[in-house]
Protein backbone atom coordinates (compact mmCIF):
# COMPACT_ATOMS: atom_id res chain seq x y z
CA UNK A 1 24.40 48.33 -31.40
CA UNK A 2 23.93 48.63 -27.56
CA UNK A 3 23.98 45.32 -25.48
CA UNK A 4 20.10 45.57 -24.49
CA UNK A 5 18.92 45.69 -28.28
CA UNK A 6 21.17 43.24 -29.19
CA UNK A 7 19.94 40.85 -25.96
CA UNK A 8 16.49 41.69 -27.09
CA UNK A 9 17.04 40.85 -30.85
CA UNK A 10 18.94 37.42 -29.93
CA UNK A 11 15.90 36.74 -26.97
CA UNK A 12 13.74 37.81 -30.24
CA UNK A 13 15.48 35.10 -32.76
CA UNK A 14 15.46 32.71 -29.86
CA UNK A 15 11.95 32.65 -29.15
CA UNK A 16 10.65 32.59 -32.99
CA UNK A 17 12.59 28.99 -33.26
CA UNK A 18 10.94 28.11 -30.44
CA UNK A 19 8.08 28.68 -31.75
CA UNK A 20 8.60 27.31 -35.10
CA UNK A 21 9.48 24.21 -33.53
CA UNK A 22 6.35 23.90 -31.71
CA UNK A 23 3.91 24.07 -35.04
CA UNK A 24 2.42 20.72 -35.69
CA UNK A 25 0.22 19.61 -38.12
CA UNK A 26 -3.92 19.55 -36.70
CA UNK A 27 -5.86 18.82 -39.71
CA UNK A 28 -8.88 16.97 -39.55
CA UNK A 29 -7.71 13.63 -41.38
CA UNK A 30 -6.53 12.26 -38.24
CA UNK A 31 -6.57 8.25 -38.12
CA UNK A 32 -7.53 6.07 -35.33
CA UNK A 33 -6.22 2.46 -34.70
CA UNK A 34 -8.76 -0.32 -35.88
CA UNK A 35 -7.37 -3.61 -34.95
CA UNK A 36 -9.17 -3.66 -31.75
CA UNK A 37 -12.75 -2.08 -32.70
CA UNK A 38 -15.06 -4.23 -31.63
CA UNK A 39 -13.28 -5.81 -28.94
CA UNK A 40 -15.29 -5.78 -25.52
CA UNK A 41 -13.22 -6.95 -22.34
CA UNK A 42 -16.15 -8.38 -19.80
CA UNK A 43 -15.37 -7.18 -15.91
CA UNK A 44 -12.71 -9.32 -14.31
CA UNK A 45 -11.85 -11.41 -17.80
CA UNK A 46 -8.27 -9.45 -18.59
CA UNK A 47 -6.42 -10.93 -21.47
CA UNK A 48 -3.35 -12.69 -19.74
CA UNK A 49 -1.06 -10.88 -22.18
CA UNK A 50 -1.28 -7.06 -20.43
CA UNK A 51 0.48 -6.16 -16.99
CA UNK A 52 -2.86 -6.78 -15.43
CA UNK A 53 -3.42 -10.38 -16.39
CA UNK A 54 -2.08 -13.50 -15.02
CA UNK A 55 0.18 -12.65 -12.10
CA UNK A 56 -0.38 -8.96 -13.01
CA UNK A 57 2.18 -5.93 -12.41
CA UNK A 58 3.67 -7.16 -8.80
CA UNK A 59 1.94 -10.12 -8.41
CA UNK A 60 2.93 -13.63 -8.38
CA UNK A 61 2.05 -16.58 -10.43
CA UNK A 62 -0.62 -19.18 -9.51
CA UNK A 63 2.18 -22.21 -8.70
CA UNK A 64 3.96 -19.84 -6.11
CA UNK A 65 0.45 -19.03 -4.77
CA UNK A 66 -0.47 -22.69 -4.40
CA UNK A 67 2.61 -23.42 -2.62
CA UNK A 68 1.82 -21.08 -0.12
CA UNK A 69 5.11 -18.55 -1.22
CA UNK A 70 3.20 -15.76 -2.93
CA UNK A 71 2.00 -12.68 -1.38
CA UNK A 72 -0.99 -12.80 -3.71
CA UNK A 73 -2.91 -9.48 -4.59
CA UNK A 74 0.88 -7.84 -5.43
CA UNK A 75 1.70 -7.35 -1.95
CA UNK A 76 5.08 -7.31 -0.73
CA UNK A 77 4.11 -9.29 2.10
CA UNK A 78 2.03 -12.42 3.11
CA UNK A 79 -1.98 -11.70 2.25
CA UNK A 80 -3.30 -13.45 4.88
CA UNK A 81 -0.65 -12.01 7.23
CA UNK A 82 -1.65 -8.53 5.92
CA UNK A 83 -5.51 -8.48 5.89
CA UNK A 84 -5.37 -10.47 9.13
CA UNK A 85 -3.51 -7.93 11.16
CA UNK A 86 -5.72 -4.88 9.51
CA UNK A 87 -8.24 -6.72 10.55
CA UNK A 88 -7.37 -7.53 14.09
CA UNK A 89 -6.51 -3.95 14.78
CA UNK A 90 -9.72 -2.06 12.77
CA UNK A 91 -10.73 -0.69 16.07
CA UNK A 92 -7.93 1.63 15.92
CA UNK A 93 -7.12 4.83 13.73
CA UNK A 94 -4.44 3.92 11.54
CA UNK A 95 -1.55 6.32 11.13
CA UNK A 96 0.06 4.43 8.63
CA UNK A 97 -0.15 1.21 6.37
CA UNK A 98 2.68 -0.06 3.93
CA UNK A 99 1.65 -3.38 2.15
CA UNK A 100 4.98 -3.27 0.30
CA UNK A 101 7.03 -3.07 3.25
CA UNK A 102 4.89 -4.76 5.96
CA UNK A 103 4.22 -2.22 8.38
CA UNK A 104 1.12 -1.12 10.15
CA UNK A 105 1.33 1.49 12.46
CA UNK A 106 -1.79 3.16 14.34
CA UNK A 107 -2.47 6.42 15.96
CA UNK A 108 -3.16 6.72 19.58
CA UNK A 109 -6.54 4.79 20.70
CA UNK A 110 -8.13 5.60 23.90
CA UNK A 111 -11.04 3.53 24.84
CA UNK A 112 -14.27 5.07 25.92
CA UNK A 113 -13.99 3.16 29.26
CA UNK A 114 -10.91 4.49 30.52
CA UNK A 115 -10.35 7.92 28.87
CA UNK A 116 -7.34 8.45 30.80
CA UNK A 117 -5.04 5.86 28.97
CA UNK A 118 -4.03 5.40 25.31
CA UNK A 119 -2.72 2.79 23.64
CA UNK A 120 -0.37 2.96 19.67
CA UNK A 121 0.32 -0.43 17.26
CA UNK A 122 2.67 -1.32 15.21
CA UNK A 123 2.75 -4.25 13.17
CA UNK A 124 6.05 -5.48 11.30
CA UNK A 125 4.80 -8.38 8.73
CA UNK A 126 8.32 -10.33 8.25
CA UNK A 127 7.92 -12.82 5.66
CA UNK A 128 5.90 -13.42 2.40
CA UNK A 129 5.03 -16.89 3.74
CA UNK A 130 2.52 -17.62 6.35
CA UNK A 131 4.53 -18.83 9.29
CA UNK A 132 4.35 -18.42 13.18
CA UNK A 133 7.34 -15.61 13.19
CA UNK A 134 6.20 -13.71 10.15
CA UNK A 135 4.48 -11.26 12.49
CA UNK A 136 5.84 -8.87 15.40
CA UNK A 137 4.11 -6.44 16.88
CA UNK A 138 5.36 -3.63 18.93
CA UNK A 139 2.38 -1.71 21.37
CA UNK A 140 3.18 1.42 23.64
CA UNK A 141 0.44 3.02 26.55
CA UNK A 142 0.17 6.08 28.08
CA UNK A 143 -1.95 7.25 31.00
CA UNK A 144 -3.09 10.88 31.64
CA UNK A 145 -1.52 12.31 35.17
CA UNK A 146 -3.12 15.06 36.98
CA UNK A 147 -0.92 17.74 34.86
CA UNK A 148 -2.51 16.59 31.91
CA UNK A 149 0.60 14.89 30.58
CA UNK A 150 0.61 11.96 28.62
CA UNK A 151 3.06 9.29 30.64
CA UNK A 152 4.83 6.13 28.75
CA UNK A 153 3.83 2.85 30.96
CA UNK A 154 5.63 -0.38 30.13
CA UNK A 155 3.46 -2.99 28.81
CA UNK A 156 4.39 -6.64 29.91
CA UNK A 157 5.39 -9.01 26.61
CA UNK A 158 1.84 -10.75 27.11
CA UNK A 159 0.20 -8.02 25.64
CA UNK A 160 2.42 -7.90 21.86
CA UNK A 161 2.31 -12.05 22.11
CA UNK A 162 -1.43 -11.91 22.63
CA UNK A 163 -2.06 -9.27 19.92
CA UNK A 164 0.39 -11.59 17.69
CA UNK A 165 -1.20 -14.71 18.55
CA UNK A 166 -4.92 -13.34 17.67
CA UNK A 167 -3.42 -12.19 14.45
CA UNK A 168 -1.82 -15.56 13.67
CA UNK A 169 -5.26 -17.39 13.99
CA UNK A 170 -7.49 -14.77 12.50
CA UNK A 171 -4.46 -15.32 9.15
CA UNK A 172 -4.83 -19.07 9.91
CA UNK A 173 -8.97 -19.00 9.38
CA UNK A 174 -8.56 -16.49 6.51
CA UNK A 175 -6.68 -19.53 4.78
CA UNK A 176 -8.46 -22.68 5.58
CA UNK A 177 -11.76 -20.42 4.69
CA UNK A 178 -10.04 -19.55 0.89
CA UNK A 179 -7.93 -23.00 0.20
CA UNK A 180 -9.55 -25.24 2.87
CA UNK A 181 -6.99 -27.49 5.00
């Protein structure tokens, strides 16, 4: 026997087990489970017993919550922190946005008043707890020269403390408006 018929019988043999492992039984008596028929789950009222229930896949449990520790919502990082800075920078495109790791990072903005500077975000989130240095943000601007190139200006500190401050409160309202003082 040559080698190729004796590659194609053994390829042959090969694939007919193959096969024959593959064949499964479809009949039509198939049976379907039945201890939960019946059982309707109203919107937002998840049995505390599944991954999505009480504290849910990430999240944290009520007591951490209360004492101001959780991240609530499964985030990696402080809520209030977190939807504070989104909010605080919604004017600008964001590039990027990692609630697990805190970091907010937008594209270039140019405002319609001054076309001919641009200014990028990015917000570090630092702790899961709401506190004073659980926020940084880093900002860079550019202004257009008359060879169309885009040229890195230094911004003084007052502009990242102001944008950090204005975050701060905005994550200090969010609070006393959900838990009150």
């Amino acid at each position: 026997m040559t080698r190729q018929k004796f590659c194609a019988v053994a390829m042959g043999c090969l694939l007919a087990f193959v096969l024959a492992g593959c064949e499964s039984d479809m009949s039509a008596n198939s049976t379907f489970p039945t201890s939960s028929r019946g059982q309707v789950y109203q919107t937002g009222n998840v049995p505390d017993d599944t991954i999505f229930g009480k504290g849910g896949i990430f999240g944290d449990d009520e007591k951490e919550l209360q004492d101001g520790i959780g991240s609530g919502g499964g985030l990696g990082v402080n809520a209030y922190l977190w939807r504070a800075s989104l909010d605080t920078i919604a004017f600008m495109p964001l590039s990027s946005a990692d609630p697990f790791g805190g970091v907010i990072i937008t594209d270039w903005y140019s405002s319609p008043d001054s076309p001919n500077e641009r200014f990028k975000v990015t917000v570090y989130i630092l702790d899961r707890r709401l506190r004073a240095d659980g926020v940084r943000v880093t900002a860079f601007k550019q202004n257009l020269d008359t060879s169309n190139q885009w040229i890195a200006i230094p911004l003084a500190p007052k502009v990242t403390a102001d944008l950090e401050n204005a975050i701060l409160a905005k994550a200090r309202d969010l609070r006393v408006a959900r838990e009150g003082e």
